[in-house]
C-alpha atoms as a PDB file:
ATOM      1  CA  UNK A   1     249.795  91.126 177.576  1.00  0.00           C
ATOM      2  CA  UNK A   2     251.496  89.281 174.954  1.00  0.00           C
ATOM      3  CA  UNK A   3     253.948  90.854 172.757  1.00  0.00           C
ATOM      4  CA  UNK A   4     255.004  88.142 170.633  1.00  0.00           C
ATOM      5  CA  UNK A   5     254.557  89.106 167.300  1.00  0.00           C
ATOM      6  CA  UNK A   6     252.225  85.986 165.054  1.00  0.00           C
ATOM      7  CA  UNK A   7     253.074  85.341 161.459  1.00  0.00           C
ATOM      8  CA  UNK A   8     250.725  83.564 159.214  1.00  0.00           C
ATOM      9  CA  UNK A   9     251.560  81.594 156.293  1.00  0.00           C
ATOM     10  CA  UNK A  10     249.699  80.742 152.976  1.00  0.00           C
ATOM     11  CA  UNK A  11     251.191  78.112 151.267  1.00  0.00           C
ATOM     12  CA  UNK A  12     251.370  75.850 148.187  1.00  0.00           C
ATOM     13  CA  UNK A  13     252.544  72.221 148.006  1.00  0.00           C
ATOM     14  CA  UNK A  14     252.808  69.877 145.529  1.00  0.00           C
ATOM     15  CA  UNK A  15     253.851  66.509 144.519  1.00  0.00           C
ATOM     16  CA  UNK A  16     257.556  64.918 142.823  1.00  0.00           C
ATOM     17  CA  UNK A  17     256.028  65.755 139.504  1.00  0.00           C
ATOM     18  CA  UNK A  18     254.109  68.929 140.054  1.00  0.00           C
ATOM     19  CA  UNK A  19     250.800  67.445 139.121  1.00  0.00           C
ATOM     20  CA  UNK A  20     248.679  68.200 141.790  1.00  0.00           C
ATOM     21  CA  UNK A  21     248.580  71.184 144.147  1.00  0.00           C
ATOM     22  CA  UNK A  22     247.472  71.955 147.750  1.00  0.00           C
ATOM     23  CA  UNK A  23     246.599  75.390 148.936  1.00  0.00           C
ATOM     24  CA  UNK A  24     246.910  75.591 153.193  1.00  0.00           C
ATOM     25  CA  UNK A  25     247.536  78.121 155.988  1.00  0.00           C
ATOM     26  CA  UNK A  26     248.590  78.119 159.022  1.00  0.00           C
ATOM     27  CA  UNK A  27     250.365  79.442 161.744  1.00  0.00           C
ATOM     28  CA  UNK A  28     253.433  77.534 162.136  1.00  0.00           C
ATOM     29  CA  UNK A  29     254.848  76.979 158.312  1.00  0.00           C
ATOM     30  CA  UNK A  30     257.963  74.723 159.698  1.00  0.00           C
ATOM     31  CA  UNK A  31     255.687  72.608 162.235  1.00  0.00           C
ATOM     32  CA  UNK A  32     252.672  72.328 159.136  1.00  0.00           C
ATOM     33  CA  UNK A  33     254.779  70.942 156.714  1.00  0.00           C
ATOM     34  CA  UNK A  34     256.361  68.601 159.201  1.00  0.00           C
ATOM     35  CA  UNK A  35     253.183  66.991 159.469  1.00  0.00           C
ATOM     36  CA  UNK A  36     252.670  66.997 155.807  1.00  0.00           C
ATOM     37  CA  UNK A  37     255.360  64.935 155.267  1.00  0.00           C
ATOM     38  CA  UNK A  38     254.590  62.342 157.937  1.00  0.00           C
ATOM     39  CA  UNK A  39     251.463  61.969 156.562  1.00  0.00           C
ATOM     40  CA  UNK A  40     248.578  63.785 159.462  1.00  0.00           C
ATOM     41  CA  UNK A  41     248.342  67.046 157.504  1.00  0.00           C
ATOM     42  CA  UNK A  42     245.564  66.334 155.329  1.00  0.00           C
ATOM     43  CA  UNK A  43     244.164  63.424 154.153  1.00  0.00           C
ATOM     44  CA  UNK A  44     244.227  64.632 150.398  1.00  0.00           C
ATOM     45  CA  UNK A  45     248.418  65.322 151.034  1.00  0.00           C
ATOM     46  CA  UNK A  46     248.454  62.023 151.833  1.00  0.00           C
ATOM     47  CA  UNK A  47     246.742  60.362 149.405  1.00  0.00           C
ATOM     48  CA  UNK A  48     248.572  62.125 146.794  1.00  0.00           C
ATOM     49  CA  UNK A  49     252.284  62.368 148.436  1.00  0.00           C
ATOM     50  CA  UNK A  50     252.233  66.198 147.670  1.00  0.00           C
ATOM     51  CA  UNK A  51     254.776  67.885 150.254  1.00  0.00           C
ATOM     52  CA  UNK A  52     257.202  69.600 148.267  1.00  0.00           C
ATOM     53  CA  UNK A  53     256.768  73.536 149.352  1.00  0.00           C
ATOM     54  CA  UNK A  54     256.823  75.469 145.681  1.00  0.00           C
ATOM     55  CA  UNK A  55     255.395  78.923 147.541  1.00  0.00           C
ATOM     56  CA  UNK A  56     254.445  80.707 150.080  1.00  0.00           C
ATOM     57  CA  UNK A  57     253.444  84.126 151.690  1.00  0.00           C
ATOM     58  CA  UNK A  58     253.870  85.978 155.115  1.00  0.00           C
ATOM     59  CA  UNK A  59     250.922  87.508 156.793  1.00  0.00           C
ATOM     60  CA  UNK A  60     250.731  89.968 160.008  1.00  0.00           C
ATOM     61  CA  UNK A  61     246.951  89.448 160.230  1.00  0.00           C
ATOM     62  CA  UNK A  62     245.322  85.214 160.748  1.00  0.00           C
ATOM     63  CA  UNK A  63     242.240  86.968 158.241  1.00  0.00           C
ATOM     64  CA  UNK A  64     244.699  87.969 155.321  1.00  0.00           C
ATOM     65  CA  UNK A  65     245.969  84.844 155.360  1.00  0.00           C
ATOM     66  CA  UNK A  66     242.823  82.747 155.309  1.00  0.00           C
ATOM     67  CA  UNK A  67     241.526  85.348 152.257  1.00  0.00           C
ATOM     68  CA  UNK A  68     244.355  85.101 150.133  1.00  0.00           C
ATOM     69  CA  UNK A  69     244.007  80.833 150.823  1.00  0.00           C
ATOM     70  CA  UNK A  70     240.282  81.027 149.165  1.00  0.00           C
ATOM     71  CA  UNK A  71     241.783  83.084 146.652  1.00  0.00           C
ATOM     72  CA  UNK A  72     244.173  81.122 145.353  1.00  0.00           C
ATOM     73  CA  UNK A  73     241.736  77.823 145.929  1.00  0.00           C
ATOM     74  CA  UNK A  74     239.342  79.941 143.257  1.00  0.00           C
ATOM     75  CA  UNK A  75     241.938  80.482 140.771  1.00  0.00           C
ATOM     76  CA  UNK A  76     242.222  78.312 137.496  1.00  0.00           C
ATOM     77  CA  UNK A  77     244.813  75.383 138.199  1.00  0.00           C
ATOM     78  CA  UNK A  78     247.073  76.846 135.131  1.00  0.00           C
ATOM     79  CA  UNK A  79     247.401  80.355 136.765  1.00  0.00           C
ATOM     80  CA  UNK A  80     248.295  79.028 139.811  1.00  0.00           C
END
């Protein structure tokens, strides 16, 4: 049995100028963002440079984590 304890992330990045956002989770925030920034995150990270972490929340549970991402992805870009 495995008693390490998992931590989920949902997380906002965006670019040098705070014109465009992305809306992820995952599992490893530190490893995730890594990739970002090199470029194999996403291809829409990428495209648009957008790396800078503005905000993010902690999750015990992979399914709160994945809700709260849709969420967030369904709000209005100026509430966000």
């Amino acid at each position: 049995m495995n008693d390490e304890v998992k931590i989920y992330y949902c997380y906002i990045l965006s670019n040098k100028n705070r014109g465009v956002l992305y809306i992820g989770y995952t599992e490893n925030l530190k490893v995730r963002l890594e990739k970002h920034k090199k470029g194999t995150g996403a291809v829409f990270t990428k495209m648009y440079n957008v790396h800078d972490l503005v905000y993010y929340e902690k999750f015990d549970i992979k399914k709160q984590a994945k809700q709260r991402e849709k969420q967030l992805k369904n709000w209005h870009k100026d509430w966000k």
